[in-house]
PDB file of N, CA and C in Angstrom:
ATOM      1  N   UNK A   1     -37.308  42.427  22.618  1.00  0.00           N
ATOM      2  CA  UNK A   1     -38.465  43.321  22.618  1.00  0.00           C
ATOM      3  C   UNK A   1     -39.444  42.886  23.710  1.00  0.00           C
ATOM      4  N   UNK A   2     -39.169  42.878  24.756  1.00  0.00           N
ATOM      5  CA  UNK A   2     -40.081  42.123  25.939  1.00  0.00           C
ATOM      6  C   UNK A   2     -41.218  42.813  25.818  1.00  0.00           C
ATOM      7  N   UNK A   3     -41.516  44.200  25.492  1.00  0.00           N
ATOM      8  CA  UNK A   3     -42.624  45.239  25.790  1.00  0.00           C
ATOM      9  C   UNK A   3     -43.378  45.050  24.321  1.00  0.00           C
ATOM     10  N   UNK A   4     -43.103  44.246  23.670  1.00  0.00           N
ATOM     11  CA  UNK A   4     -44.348  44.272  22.651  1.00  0.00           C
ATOM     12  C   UNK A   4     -44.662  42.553  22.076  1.00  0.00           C
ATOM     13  N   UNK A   5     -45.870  42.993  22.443  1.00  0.00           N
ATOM     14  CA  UNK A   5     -46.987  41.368  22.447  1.00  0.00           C
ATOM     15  C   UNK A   5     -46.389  41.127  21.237  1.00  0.00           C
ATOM     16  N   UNK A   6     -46.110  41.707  19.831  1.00  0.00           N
ATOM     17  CA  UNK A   6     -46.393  41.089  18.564  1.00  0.00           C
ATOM     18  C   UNK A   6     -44.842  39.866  18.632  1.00  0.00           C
ATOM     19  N   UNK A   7     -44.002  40.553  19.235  1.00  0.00           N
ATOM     20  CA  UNK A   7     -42.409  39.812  19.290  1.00  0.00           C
ATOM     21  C   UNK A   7     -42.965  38.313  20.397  1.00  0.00           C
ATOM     22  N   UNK A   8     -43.317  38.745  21.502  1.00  0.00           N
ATOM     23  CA  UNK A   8     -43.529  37.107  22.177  1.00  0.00           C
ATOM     24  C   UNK A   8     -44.561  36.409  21.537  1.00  0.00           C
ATOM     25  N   UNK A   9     -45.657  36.924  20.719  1.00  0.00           N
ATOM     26  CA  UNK A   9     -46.654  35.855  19.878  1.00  0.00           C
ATOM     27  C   UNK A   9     -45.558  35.184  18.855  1.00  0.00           C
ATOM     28  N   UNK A  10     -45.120  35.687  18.138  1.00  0.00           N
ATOM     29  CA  UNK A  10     -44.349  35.036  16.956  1.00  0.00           C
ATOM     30  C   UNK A  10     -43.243  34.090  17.213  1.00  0.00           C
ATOM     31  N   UNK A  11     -42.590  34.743  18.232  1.00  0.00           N
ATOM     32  CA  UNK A  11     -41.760  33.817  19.307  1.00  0.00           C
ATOM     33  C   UNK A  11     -41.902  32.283  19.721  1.00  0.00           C
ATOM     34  N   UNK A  12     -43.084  32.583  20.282  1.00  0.00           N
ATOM     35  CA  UNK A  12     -44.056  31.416  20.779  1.00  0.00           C
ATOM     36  C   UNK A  12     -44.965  30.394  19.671  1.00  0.00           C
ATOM     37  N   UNK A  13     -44.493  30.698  18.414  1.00  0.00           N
ATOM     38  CA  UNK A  13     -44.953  30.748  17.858  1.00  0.00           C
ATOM     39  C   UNK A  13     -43.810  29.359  16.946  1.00  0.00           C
ATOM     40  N   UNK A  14     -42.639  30.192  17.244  1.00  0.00           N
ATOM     41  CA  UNK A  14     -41.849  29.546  16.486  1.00  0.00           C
ATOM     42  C   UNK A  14     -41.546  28.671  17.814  1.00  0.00           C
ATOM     43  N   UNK A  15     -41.363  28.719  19.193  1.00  0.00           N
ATOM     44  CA  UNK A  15     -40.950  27.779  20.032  1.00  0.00           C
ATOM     45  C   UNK A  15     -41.717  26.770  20.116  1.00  0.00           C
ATOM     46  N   UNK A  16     -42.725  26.668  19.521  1.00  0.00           N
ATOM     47  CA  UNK A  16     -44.036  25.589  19.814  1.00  0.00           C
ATOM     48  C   UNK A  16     -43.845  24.590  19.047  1.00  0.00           C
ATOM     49  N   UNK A  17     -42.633  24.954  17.703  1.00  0.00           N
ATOM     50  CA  UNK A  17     -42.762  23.826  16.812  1.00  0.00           C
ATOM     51  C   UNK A  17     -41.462  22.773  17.154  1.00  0.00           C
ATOM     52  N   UNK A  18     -41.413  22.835  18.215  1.00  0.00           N
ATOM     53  CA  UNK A  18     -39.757  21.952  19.025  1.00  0.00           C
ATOM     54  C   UNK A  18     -40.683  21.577  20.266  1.00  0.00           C
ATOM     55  N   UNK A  19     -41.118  20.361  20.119  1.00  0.00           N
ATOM     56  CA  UNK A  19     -41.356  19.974  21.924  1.00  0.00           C
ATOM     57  C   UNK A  19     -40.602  20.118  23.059  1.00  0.00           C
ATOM     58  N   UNK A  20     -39.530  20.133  22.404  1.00  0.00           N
ATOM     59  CA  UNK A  20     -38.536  20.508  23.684  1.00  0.00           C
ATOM     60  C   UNK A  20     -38.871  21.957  24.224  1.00  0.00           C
ATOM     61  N   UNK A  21     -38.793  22.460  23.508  1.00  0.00           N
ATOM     62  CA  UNK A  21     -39.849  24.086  24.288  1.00  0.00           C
ATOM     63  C   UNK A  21     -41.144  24.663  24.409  1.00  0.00           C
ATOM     64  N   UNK A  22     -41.853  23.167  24.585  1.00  0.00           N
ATOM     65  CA  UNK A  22     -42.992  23.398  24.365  1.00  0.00           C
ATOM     66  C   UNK A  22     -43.290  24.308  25.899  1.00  0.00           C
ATOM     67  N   UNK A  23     -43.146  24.802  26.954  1.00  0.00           N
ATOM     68  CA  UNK A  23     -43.277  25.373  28.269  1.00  0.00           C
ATOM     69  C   UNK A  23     -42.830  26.568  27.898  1.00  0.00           C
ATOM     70  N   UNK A  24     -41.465  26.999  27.034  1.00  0.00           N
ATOM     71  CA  UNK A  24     -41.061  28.497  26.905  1.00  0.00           C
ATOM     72  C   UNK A  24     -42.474  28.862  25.631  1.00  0.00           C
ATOM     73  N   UNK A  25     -42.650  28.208  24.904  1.00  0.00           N
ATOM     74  CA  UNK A  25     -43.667  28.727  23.741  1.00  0.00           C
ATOM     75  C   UNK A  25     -45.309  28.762  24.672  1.00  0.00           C
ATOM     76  N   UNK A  26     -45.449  28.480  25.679  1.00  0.00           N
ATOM     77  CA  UNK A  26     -46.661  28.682  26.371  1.00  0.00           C
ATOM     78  C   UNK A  26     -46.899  30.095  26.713  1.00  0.00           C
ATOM     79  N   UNK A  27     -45.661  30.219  27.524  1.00  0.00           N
ATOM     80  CA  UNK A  27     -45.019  31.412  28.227  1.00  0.00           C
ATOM     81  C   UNK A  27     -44.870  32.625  27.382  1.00  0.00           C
ATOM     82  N   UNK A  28     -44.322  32.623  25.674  1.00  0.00           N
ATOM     83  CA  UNK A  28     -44.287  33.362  25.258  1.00  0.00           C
ATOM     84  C   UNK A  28     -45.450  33.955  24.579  1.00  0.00           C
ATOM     85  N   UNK A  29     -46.755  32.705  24.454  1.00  0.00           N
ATOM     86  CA  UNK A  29     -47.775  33.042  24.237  1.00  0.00           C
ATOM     87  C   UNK A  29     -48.893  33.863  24.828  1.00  0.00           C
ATOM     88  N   UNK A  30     -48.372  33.260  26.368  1.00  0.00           N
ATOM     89  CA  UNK A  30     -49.394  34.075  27.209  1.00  0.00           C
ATOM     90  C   UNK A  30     -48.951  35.765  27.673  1.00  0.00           C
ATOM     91  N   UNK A  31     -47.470  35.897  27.251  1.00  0.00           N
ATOM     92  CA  UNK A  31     -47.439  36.978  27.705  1.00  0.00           C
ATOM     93  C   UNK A  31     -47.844  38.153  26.611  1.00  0.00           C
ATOM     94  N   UNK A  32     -47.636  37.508  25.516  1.00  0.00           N
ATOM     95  CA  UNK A  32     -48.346  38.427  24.096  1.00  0.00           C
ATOM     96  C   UNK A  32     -50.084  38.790  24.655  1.00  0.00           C
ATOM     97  N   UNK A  33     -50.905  37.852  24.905  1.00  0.00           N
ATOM     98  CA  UNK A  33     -51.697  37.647  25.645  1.00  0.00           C
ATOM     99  C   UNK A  33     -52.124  38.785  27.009  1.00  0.00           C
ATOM    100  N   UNK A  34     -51.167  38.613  27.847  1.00  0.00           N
ATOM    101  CA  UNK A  34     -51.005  39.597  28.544  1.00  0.00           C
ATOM    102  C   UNK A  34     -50.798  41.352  28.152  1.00  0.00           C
ATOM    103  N   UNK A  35     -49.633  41.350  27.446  1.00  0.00           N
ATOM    104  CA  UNK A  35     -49.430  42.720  27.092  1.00  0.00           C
ATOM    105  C   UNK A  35     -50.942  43.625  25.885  1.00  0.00           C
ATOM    106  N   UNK A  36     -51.211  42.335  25.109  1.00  0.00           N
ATOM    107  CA  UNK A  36     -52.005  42.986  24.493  1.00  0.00           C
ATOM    108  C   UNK A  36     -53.465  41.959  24.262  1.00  0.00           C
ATOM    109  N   UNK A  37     -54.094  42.191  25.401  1.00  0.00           N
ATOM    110  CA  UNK A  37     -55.427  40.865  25.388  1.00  0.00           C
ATOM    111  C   UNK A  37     -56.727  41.240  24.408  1.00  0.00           C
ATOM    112  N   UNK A  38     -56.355  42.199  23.945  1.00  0.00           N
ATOM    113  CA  UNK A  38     -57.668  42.796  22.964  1.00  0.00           C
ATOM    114  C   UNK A  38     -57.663  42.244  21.345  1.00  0.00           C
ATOM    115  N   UNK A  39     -56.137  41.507  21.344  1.00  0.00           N
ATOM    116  CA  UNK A  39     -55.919  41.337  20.049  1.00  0.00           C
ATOM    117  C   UNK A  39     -55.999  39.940  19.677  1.00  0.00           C
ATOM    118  N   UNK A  40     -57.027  39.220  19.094  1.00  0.00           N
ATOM    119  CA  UNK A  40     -58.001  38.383  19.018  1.00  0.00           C
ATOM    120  C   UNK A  40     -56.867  37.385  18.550  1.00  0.00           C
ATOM    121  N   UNK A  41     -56.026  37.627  17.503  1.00  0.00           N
ATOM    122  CA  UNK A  41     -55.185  36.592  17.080  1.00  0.00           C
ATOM    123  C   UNK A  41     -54.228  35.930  18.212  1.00  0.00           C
ATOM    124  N   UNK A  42     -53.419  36.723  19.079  1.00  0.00           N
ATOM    125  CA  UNK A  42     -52.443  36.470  19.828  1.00  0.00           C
ATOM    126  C   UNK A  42     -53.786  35.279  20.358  1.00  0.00           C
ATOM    127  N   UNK A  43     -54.689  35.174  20.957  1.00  0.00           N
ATOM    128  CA  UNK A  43     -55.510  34.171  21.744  1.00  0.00           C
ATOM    129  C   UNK A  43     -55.918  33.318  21.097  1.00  0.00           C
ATOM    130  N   UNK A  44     -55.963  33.357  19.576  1.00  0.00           N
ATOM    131  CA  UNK A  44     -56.143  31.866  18.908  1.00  0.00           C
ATOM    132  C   UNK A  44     -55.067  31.243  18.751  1.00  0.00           C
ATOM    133  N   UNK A  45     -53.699  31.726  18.550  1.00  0.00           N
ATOM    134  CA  UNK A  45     -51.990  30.926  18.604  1.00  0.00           C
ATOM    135  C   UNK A  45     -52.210  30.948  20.146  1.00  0.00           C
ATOM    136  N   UNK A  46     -52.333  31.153  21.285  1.00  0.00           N
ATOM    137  CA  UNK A  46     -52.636  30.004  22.417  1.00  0.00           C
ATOM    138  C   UNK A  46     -53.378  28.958  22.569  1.00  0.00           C
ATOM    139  N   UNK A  47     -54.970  29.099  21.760  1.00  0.00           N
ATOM    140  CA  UNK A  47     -55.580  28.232  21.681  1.00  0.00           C
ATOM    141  C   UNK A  47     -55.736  26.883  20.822  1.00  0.00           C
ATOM    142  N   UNK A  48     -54.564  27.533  19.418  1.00  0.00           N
ATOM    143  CA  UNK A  48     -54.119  26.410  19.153  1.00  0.00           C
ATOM    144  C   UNK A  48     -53.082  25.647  19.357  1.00  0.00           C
ATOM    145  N   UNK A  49     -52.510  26.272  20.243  1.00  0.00           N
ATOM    146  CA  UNK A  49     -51.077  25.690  20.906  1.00  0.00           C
ATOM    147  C   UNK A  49     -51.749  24.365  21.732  1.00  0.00           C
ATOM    148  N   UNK A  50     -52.788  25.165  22.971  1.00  0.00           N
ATOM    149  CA  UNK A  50     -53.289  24.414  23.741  1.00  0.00           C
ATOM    150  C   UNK A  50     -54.095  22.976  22.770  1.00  0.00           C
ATOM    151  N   UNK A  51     -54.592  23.391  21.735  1.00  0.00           N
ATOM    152  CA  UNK A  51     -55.443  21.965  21.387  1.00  0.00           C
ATOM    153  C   UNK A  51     -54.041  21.220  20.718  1.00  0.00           C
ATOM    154  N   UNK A  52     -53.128  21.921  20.269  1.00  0.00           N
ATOM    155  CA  UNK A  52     -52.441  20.679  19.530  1.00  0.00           C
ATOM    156  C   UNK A  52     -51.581  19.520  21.138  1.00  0.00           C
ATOM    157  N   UNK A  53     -51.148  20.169  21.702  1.00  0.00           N
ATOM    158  CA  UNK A  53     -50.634  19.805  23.080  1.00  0.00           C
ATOM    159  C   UNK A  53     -52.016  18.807  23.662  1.00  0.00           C
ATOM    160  N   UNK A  54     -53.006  18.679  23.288  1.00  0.00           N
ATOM    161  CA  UNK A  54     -53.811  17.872  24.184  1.00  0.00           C
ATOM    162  C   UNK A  54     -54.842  18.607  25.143  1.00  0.00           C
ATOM    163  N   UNK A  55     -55.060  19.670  25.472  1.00  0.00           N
ATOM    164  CA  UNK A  55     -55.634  20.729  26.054  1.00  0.00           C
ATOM    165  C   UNK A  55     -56.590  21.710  26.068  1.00  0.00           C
ATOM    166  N   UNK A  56     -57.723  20.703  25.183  1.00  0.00           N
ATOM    167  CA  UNK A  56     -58.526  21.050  24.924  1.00  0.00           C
ATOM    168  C   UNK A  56     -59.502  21.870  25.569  1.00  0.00           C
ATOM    169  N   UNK A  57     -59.908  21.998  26.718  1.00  0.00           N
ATOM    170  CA  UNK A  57     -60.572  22.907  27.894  1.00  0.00           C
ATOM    171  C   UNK A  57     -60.081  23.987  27.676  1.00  0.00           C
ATOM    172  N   UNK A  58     -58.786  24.012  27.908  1.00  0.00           N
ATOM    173  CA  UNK A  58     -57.908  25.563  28.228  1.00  0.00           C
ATOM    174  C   UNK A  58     -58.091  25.948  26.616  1.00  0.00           C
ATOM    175  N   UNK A  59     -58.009  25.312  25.038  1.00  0.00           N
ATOM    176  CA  UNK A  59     -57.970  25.964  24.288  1.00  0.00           C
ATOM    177  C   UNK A  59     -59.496  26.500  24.099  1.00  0.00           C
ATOM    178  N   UNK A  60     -60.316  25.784  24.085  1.00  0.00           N
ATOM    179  CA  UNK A  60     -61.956  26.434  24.570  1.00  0.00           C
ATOM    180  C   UNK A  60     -61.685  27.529  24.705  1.00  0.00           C
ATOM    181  N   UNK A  61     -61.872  27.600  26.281  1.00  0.00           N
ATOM    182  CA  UNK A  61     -61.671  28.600  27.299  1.00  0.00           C
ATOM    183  C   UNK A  61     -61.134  29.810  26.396  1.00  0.00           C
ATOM    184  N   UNK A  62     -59.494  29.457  25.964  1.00  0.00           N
ATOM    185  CA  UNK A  62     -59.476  30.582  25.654  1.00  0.00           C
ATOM    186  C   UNK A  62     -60.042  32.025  23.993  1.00  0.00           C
ATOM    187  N   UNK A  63     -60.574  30.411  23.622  1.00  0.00           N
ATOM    188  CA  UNK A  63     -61.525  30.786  22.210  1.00  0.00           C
ATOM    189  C   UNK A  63     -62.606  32.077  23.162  1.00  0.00           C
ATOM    190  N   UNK A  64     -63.342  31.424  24.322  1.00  0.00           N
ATOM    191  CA  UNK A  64     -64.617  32.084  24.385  1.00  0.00           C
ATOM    192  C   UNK A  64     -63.672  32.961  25.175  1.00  0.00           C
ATOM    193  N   UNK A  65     -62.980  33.451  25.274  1.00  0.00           N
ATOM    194  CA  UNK A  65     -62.345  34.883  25.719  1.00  0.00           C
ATOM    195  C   UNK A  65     -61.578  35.834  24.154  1.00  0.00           C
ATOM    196  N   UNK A  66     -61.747  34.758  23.353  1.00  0.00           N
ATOM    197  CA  UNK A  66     -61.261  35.448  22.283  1.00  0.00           C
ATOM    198  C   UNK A  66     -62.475  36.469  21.671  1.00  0.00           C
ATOM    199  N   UNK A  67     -63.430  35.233  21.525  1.00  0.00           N
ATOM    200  CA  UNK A  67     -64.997  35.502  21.014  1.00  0.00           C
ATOM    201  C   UNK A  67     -65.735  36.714  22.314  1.00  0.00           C
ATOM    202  N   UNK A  68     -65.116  36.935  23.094  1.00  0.00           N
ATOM    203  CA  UNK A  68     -65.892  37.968  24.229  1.00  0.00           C
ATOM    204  C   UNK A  68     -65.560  39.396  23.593  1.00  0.00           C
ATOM    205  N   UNK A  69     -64.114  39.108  23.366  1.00  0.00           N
ATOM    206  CA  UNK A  69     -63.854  40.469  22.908  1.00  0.00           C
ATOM    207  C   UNK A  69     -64.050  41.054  21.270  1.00  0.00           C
ATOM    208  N   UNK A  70     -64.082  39.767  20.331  1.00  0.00           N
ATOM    209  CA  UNK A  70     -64.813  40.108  18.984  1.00  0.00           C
ATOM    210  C   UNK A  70     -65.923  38.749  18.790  1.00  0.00           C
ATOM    211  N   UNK A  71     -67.133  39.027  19.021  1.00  0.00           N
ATOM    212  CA  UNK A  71     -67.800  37.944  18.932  1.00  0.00           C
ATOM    213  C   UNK A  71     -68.046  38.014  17.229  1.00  0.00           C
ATOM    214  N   UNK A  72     -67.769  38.177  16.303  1.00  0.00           N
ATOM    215  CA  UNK A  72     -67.707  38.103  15.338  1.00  0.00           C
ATOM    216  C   UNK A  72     -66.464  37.245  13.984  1.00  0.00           C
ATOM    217  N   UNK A  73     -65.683  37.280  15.006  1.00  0.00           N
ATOM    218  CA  UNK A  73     -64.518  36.567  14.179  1.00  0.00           C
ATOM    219  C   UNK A  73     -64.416  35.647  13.305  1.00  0.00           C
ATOM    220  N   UNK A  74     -64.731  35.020  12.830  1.00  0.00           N
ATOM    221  CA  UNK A  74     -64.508  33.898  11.935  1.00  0.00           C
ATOM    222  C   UNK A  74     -63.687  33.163  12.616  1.00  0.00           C
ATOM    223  N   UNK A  75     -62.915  33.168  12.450  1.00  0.00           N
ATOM    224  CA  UNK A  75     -61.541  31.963  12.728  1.00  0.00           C
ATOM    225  C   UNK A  75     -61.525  31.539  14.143  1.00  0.00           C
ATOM    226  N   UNK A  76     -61.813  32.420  15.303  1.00  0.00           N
ATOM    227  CA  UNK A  76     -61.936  32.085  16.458  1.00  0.00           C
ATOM    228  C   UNK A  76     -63.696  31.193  16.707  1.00  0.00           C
ATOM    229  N   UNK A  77     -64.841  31.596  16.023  1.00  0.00           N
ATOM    230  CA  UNK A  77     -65.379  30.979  16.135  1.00  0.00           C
ATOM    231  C   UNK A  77     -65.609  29.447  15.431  1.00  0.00           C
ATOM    232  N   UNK A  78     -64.753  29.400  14.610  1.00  0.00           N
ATOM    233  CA  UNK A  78     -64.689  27.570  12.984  1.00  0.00           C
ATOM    234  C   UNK A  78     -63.833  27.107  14.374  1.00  0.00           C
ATOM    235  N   UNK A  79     -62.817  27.553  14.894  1.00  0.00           N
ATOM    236  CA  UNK A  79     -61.737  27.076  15.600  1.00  0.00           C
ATOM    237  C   UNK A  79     -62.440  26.424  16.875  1.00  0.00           C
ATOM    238  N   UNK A  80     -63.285  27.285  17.537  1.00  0.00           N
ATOM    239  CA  UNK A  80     -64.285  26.514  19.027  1.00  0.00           C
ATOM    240  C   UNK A  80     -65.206  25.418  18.323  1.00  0.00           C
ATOM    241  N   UNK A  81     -66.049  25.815  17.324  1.00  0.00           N
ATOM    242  CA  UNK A  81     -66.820  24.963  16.563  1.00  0.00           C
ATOM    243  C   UNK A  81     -66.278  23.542  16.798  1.00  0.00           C
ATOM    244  N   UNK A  82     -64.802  23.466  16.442  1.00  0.00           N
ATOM    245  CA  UNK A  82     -64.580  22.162  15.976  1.00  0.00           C
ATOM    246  C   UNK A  82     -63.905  21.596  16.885  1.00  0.00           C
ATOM    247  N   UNK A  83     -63.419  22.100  17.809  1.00  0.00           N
ATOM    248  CA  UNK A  83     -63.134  21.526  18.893  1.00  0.00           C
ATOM    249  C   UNK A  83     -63.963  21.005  19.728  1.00  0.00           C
ATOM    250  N   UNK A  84     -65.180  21.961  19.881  1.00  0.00           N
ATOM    251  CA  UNK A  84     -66.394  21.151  20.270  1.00  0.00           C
ATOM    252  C   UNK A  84     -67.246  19.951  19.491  1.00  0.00           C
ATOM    253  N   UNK A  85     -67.154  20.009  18.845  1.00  0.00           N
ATOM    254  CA  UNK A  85     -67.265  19.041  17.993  1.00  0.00           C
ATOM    255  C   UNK A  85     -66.122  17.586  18.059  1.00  0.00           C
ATOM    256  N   UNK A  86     -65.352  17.920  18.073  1.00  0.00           N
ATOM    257  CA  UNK A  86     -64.244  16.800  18.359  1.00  0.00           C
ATOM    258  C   UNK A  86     -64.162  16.378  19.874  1.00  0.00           C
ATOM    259  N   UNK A  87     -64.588  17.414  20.511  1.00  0.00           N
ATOM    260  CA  UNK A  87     -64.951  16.833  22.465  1.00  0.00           C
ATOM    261  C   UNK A  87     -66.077  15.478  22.483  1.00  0.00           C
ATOM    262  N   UNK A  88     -67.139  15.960  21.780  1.00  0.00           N
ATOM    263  CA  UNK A  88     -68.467  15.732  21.490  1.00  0.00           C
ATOM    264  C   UNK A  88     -68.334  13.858  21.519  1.00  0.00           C
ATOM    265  N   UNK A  89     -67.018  13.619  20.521  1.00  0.00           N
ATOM    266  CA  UNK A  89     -67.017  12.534  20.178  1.00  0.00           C
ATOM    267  C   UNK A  89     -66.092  11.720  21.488  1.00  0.00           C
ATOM    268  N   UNK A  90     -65.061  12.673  22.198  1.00  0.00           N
ATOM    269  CA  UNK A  90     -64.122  11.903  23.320  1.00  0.00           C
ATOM    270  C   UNK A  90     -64.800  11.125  24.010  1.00  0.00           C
TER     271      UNK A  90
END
């Protein structure tokens, strides 16, 4: 299903939990991302991809692009919260 975000989020989703694919589960994340960037969840399964990987900036980053497009969210905003919070202390 290359043409629909919901198949490469879940994808990426399941490739993330094998380090060995941790690069195809990036890929499958960002292109969910790509096809459908309005949809707030696909950008928190990148952003928590990115913080569990060590990558904390890029998972930020992509919180406050999550939060641009629903600044209301719950989960995207507990999720930046605490990452900033856990920077705070690096």
């Amino acid at each position: 299903a290359p043409q629909q975000a919901r198949y490469h989020a879940h994808y990426g989703r399941v490739l993330a939990g094998d380090p060995r694919s941790r690069r195809a589960a990036e890929v499958e994340l960002q292109a969910a991302v790509a096809l459908d960037a309005r949809t707030v969840s696909y950008r928190i399964l990148l952003a928590e991809f990115y913080r569990d990987n060590g990558l904390r900036h890029r998972a930020e980053s992509e919180l406050e692009r999550a939060l641009s497009v629903d600044p209301q969210h719950a989960a995207a905003r507990t999720l930046l919260n605490a990452l900033r919070r856990s920077g705070a202390r690096d």
